[in-house]
PDB file of N, CA and C in Angstrom:
ATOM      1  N   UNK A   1      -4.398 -10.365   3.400  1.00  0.00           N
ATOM      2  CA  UNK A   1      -3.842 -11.703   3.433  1.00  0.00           C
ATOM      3  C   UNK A   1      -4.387 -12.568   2.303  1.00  0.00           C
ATOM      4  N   UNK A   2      -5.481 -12.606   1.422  1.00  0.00           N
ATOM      5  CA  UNK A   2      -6.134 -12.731   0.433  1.00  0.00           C
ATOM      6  C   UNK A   2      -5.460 -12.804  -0.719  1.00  0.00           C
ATOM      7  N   UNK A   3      -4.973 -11.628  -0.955  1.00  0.00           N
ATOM      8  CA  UNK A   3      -4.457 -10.867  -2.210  1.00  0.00           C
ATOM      9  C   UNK A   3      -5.720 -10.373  -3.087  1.00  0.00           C
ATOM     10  N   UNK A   4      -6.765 -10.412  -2.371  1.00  0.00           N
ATOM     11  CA  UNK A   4      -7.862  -9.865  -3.032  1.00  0.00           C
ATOM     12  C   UNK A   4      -7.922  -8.450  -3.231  1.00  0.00           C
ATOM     13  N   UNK A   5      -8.292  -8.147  -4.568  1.00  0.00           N
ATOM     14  CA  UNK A   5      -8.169  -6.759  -4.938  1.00  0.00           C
ATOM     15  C   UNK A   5      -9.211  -5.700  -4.090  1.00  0.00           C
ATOM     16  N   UNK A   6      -9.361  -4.677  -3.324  1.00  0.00           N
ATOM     17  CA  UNK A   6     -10.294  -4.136  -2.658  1.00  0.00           C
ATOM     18  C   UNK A   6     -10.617  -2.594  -3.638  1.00  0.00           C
ATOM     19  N   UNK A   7     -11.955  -2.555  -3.421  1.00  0.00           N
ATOM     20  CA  UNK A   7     -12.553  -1.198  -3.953  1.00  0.00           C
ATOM     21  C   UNK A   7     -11.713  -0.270  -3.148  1.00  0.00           C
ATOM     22  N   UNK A   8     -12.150   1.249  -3.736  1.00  0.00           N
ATOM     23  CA  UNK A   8     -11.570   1.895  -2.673  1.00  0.00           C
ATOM     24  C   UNK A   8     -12.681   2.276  -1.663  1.00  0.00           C
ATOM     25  N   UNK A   9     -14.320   2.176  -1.867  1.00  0.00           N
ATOM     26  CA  UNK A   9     -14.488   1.781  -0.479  1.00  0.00           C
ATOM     27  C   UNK A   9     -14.756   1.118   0.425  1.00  0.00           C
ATOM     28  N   UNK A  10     -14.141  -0.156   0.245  1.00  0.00           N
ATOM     29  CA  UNK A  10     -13.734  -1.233   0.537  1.00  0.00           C
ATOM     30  C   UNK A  10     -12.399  -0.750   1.991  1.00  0.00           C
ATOM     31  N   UNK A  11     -11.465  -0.507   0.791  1.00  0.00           N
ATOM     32  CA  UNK A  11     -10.044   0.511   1.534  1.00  0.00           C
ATOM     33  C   UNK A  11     -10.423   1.401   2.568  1.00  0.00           C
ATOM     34  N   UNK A  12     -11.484   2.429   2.141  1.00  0.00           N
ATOM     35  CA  UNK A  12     -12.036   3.270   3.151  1.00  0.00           C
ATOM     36  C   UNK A  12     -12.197   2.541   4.646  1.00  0.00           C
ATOM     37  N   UNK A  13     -13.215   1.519   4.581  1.00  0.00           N
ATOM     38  CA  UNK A  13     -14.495   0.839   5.498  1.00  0.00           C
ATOM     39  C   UNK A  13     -13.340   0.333   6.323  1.00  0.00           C
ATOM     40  N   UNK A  14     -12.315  -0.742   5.904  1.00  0.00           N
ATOM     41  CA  UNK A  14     -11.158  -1.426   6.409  1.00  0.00           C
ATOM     42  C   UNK A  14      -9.917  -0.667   7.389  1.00  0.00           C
ATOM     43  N   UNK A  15      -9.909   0.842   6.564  1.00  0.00           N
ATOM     44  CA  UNK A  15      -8.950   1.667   7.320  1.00  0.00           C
ATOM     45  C   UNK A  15      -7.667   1.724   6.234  1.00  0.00           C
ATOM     46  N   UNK A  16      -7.517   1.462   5.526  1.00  0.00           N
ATOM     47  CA  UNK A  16      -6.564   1.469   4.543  1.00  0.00           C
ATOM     48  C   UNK A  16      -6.217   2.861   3.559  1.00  0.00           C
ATOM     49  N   UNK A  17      -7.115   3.508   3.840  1.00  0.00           N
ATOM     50  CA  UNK A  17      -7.180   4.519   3.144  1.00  0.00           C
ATOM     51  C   UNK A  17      -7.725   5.611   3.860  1.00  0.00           C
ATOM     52  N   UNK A  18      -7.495   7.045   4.010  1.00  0.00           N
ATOM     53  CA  UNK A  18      -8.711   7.973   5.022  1.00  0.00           C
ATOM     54  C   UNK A  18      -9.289   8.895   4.217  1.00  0.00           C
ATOM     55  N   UNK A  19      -9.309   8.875   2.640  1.00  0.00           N
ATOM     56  CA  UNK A  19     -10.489   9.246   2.559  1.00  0.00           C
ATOM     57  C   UNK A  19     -10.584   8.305   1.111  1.00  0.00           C
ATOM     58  N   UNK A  20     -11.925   8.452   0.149  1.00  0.00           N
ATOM     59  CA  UNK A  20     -12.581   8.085  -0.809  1.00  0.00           C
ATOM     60  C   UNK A  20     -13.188   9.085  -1.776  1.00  0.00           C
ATOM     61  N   UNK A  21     -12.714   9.241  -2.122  1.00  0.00           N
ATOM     62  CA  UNK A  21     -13.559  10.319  -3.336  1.00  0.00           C
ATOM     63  C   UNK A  21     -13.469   9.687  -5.000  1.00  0.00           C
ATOM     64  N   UNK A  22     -14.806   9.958  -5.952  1.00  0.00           N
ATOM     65  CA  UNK A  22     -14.683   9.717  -7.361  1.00  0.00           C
ATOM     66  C   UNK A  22     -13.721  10.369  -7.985  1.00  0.00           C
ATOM     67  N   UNK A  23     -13.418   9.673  -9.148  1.00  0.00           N
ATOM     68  CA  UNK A  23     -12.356   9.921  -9.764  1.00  0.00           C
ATOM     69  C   UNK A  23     -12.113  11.334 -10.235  1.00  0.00           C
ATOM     70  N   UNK A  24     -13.617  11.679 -10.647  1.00  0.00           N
ATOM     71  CA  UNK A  24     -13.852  13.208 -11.142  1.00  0.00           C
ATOM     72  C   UNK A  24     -13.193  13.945 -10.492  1.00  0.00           C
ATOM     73  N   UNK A  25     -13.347  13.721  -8.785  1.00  0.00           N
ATOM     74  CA  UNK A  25     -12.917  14.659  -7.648  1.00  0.00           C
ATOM     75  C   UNK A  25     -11.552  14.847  -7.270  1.00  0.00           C
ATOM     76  N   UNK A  26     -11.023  13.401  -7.799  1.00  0.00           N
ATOM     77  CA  UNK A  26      -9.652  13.713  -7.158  1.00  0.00           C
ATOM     78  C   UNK A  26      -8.355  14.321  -7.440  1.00  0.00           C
ATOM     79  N   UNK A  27      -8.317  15.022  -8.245  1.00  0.00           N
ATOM     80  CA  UNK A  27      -7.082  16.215  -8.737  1.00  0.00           C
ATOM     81  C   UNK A  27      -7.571  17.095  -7.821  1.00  0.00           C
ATOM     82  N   UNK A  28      -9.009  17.469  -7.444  1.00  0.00           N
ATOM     83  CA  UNK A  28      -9.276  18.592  -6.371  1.00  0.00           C
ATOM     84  C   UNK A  28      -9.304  18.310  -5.361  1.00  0.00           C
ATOM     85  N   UNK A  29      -9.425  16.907  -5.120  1.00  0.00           N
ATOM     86  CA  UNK A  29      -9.360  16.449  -3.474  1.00  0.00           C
ATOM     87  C   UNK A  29      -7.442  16.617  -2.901  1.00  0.00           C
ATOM     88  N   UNK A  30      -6.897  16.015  -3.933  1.00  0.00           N
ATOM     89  CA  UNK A  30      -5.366  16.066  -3.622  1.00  0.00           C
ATOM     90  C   UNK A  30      -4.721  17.743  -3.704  1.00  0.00           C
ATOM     91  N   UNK A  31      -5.659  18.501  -4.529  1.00  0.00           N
ATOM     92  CA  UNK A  31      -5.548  20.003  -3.792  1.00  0.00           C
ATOM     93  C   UNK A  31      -5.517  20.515  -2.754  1.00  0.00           C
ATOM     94  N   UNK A  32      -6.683  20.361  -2.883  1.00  0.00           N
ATOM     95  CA  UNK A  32      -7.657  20.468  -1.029  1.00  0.00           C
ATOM     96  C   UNK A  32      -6.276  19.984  -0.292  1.00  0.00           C
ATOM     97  N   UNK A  33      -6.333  18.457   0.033  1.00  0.00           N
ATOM     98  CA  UNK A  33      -4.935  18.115   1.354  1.00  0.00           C
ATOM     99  C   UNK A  33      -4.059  18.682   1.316  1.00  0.00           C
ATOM    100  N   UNK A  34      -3.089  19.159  -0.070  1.00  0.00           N
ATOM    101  CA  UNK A  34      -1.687  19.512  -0.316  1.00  0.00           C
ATOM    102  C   UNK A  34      -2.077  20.978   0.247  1.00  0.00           C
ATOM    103  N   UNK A  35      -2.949  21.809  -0.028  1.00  0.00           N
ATOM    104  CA  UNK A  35      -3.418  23.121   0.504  1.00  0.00           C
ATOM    105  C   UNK A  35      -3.481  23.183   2.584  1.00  0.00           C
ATOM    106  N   UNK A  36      -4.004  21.883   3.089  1.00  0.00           N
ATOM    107  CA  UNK A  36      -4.132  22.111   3.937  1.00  0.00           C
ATOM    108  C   UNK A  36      -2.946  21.739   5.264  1.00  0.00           C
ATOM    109  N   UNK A  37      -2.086  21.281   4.335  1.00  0.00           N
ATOM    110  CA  UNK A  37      -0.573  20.711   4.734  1.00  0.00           C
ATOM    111  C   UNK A  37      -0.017  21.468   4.685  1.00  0.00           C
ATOM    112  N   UNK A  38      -0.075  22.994   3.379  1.00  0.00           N
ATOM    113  CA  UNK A  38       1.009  23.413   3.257  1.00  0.00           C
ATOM    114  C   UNK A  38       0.389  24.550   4.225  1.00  0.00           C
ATOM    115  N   UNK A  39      -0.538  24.855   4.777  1.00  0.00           N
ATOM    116  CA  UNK A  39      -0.991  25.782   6.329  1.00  0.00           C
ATOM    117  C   UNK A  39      -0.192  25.430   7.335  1.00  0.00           C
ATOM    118  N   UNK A  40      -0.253  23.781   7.370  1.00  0.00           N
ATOM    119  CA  UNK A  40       0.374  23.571   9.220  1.00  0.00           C
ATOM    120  C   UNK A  40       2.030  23.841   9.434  1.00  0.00           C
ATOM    121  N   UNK A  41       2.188  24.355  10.786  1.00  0.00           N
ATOM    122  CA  UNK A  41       3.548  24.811  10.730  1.00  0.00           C
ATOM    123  C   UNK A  41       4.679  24.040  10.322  1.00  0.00           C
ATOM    124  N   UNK A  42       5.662  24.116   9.280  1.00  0.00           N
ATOM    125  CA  UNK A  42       6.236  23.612   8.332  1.00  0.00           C
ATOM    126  C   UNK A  42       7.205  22.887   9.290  1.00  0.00           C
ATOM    127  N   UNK A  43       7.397  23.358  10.575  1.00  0.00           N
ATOM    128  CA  UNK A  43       8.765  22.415  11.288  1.00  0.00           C
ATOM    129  C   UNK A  43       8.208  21.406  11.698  1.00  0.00           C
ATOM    130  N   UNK A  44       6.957  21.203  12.182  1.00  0.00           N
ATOM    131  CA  UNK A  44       6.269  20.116  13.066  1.00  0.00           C
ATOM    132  C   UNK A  44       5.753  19.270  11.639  1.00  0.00           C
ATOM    133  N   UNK A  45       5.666  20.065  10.557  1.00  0.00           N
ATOM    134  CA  UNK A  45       5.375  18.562   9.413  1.00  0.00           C
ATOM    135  C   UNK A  45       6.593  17.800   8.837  1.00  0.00           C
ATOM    136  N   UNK A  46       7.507  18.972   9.162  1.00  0.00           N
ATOM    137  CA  UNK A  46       9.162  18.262   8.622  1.00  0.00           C
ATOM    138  C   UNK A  46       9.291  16.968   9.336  1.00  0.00           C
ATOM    139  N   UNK A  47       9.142  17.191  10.949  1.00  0.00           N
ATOM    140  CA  UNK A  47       9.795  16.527  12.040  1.00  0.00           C
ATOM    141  C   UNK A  47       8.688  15.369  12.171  1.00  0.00           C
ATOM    142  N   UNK A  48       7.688  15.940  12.116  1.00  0.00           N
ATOM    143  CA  UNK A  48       6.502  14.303  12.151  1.00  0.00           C
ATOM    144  C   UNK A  48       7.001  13.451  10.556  1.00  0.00           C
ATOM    145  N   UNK A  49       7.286  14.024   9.447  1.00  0.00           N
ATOM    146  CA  UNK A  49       7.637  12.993   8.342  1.00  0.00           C
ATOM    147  C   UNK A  49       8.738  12.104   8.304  1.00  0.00           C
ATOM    148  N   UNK A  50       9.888  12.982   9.238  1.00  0.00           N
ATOM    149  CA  UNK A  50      11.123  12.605   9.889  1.00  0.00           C
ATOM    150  C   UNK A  50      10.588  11.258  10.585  1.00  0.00           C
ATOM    151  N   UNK A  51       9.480  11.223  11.600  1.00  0.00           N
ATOM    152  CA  UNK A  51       9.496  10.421  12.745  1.00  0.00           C
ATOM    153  C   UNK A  51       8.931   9.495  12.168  1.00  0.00           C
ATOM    154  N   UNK A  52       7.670   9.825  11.194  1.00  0.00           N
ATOM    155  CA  UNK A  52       7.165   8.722  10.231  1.00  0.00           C
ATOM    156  C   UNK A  52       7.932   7.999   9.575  1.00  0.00           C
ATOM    157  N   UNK A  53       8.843   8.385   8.877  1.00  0.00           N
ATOM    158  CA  UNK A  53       9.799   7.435   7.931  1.00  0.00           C
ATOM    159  C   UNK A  53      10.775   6.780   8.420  1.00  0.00           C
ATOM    160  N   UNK A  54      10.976   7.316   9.927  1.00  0.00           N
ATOM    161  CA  UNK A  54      12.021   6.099  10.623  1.00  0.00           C
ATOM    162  C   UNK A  54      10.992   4.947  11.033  1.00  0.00           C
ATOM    163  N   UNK A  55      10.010   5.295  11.335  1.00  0.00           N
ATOM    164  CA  UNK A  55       9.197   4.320  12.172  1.00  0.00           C
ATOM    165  C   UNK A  55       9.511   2.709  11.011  1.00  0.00           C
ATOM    166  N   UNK A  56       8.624   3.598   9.577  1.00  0.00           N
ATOM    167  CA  UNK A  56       8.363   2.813   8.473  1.00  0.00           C
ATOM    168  C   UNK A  56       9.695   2.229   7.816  1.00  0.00           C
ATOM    169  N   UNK A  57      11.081   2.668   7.844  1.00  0.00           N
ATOM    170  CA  UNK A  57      12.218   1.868   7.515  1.00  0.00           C
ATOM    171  C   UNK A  57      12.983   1.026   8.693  1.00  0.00           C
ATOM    172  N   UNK A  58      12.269   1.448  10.028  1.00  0.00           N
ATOM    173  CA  UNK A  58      12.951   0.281  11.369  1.00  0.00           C
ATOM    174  C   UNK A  58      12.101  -1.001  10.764  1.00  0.00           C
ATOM    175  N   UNK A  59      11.361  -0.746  10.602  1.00  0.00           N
ATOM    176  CA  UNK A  59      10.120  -1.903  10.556  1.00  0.00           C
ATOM    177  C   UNK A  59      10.718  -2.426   9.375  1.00  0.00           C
ATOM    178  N   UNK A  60      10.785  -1.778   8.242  1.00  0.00           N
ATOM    179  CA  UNK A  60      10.827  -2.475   6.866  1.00  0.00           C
ATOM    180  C   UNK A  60      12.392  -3.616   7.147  1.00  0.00           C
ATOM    181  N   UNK A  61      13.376  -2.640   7.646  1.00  0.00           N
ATOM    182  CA  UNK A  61      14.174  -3.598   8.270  1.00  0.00           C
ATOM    183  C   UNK A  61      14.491  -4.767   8.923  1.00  0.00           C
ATOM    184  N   UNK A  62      13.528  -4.287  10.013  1.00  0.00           N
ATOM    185  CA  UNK A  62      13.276  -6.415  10.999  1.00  0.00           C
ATOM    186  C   UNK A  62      12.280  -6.673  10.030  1.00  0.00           C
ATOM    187  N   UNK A  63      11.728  -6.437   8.874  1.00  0.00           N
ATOM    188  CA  UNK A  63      11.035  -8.087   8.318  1.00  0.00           C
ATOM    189  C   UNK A  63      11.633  -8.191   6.785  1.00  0.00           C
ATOM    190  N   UNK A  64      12.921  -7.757   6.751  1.00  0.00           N
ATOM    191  CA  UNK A  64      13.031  -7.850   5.361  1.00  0.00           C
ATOM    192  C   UNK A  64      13.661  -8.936   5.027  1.00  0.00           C
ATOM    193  N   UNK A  65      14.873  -9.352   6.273  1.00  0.00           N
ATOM    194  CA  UNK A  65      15.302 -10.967   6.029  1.00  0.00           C
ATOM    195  C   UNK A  65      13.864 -11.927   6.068  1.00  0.00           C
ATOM    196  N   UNK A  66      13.534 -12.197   6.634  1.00  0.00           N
ATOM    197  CA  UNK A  66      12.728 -12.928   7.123  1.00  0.00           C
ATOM    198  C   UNK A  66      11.619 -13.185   5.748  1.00  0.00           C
ATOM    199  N   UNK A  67      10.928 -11.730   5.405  1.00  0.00           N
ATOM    200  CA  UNK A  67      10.011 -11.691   4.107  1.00  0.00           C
ATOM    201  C   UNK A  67      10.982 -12.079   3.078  1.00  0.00           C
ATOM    202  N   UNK A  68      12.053 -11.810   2.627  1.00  0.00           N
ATOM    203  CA  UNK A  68      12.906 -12.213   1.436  1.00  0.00           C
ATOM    204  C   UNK A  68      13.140 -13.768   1.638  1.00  0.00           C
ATOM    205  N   UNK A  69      13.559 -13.886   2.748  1.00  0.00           N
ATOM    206  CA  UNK A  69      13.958 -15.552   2.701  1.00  0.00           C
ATOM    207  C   UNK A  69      12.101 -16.405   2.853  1.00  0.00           C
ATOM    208  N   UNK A  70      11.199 -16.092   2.953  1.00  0.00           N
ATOM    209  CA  UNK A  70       9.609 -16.655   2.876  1.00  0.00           C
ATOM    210  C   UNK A  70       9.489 -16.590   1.704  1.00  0.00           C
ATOM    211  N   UNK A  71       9.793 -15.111   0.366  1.00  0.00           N
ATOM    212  CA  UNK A  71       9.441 -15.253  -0.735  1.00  0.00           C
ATOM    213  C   UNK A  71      10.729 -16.188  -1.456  1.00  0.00           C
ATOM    214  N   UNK A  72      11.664 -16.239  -1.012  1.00  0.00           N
ATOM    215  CA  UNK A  72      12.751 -17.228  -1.687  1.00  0.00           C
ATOM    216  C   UNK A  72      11.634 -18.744  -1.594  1.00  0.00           C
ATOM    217  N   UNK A  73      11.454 -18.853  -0.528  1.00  0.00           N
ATOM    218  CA  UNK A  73      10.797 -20.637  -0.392  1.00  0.00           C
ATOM    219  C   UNK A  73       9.638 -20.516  -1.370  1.00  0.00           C
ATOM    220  N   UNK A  74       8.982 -19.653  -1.109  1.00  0.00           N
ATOM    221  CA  UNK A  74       7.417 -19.956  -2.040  1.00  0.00           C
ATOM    222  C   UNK A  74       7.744 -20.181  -3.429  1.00  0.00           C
ATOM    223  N   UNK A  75       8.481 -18.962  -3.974  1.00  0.00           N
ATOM    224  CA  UNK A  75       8.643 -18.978  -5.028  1.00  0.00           C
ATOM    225  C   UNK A  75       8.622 -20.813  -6.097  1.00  0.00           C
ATOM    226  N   UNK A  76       9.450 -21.622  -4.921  1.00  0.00           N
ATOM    227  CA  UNK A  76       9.260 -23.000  -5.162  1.00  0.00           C
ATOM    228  C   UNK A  76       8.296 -23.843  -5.008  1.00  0.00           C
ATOM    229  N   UNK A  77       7.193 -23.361  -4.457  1.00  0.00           N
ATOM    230  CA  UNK A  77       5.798 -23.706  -4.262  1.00  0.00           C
ATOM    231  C   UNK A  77       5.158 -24.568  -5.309  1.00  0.00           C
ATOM    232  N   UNK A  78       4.298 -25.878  -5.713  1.00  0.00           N
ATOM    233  CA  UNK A  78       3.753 -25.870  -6.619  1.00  0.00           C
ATOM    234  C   UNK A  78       2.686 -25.178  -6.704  1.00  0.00           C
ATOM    235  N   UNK A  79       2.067 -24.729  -5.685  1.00  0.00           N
ATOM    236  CA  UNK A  79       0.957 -24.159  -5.737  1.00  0.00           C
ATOM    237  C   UNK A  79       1.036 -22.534  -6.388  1.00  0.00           C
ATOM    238  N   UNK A  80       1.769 -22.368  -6.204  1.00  0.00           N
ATOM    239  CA  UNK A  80       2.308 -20.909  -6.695  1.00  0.00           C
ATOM    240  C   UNK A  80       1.735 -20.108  -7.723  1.00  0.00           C
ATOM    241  N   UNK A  81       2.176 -20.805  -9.054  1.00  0.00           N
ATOM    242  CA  UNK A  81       0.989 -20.696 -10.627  1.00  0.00           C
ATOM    243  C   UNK A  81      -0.180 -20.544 -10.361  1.00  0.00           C
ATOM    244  N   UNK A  82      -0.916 -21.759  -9.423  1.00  0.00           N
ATOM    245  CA  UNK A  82      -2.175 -21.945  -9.322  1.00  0.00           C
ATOM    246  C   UNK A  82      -2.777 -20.741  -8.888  1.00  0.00           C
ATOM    247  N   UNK A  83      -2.162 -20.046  -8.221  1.00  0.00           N
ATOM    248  CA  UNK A  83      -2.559 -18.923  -6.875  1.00  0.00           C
ATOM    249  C   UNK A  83      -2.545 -18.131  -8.033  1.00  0.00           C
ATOM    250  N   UNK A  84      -1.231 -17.589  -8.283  1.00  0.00           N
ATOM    251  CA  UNK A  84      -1.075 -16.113  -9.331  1.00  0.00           C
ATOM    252  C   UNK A  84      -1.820 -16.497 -10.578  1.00  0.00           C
ATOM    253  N   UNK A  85      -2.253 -18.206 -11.088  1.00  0.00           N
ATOM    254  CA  UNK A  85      -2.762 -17.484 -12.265  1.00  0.00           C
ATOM    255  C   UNK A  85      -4.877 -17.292 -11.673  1.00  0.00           C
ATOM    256  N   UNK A  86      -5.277 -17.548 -10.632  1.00  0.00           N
ATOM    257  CA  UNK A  86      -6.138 -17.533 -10.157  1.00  0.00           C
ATOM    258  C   UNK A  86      -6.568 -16.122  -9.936  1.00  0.00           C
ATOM    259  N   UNK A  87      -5.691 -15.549  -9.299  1.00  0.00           N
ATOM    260  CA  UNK A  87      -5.262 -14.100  -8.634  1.00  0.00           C
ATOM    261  C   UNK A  87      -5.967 -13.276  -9.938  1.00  0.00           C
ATOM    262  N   UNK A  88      -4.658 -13.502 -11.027  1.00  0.00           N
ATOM    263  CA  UNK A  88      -4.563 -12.662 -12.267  1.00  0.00           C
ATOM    264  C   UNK A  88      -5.969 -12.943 -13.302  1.00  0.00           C
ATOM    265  N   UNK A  89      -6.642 -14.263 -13.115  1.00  0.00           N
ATOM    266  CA  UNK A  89      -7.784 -14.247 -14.073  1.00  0.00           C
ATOM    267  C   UNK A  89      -7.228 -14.700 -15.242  1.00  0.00           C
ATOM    268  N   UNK A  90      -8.671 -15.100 -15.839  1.00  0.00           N
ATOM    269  CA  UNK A  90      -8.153 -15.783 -17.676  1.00  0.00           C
ATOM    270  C   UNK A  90      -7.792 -14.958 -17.969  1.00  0.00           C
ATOM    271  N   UNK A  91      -6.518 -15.124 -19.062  1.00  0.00           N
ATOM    272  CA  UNK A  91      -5.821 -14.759 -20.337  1.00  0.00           C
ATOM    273  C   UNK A  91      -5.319 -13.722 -19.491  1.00  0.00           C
ATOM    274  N   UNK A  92      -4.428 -13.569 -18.352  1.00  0.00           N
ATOM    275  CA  UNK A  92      -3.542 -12.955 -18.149  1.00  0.00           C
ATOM    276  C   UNK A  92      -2.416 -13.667 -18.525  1.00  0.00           C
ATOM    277  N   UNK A  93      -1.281 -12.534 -18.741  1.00  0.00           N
ATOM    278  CA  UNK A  93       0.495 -13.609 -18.865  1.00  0.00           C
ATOM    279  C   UNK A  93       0.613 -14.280 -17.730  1.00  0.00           C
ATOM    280  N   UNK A  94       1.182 -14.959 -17.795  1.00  0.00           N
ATOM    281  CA  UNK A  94       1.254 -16.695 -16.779  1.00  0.00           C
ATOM    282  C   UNK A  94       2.986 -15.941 -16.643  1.00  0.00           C
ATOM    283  N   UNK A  95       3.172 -16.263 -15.188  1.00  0.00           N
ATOM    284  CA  UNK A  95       4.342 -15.635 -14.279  1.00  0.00           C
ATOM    285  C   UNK A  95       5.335 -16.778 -14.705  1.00  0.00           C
TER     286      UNK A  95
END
């Protein structure tokens, strides 16, 4: 709610993320998972991604009027600049 930028283990601690690894690690960490996904039985990962992505587009649905018409109003905000150029830091491009 911030818009504050979070570490990733920051992301971790919060729940935003389930795992954390250095940068070094992670072409082998995203091995590792894709390896251990492609073990579990392929119909029950079809059908759970199935059930996942309806969940995540019902939802995206009931708040998309609602979020589009909130970012329509702000957008008119004076405070608006103040925020994003605060957000973004000196000598970023100004929105």
């Amino acid at each position: 709610m911030t818009g504050r930028l979070l570490t990733g283990r920051e992301a971790y601690r919060v729940g935003l993320v389930s795992k954390c690894v250095p940068l070094a690690m992670l072409d082998a960490a995203c091995r590792a998972q894709a390896a251990e996904f492609a073990r579990q039985p392929q119909y029950a990962m079809r059908a759970t991604k199935v059930v996942v992505n309806k969940i995540a587009l019902t939802i995206a649905n009931l708040l998309l009027d609602t979020s589009s018409a909130y970012e329509h109003i702000s957008k008119d905000q004076a405070e608006r600049v103040t925020v994003l150029e605060a957000f973004a830091g000196p000598g970023a491009p100004q929105a």
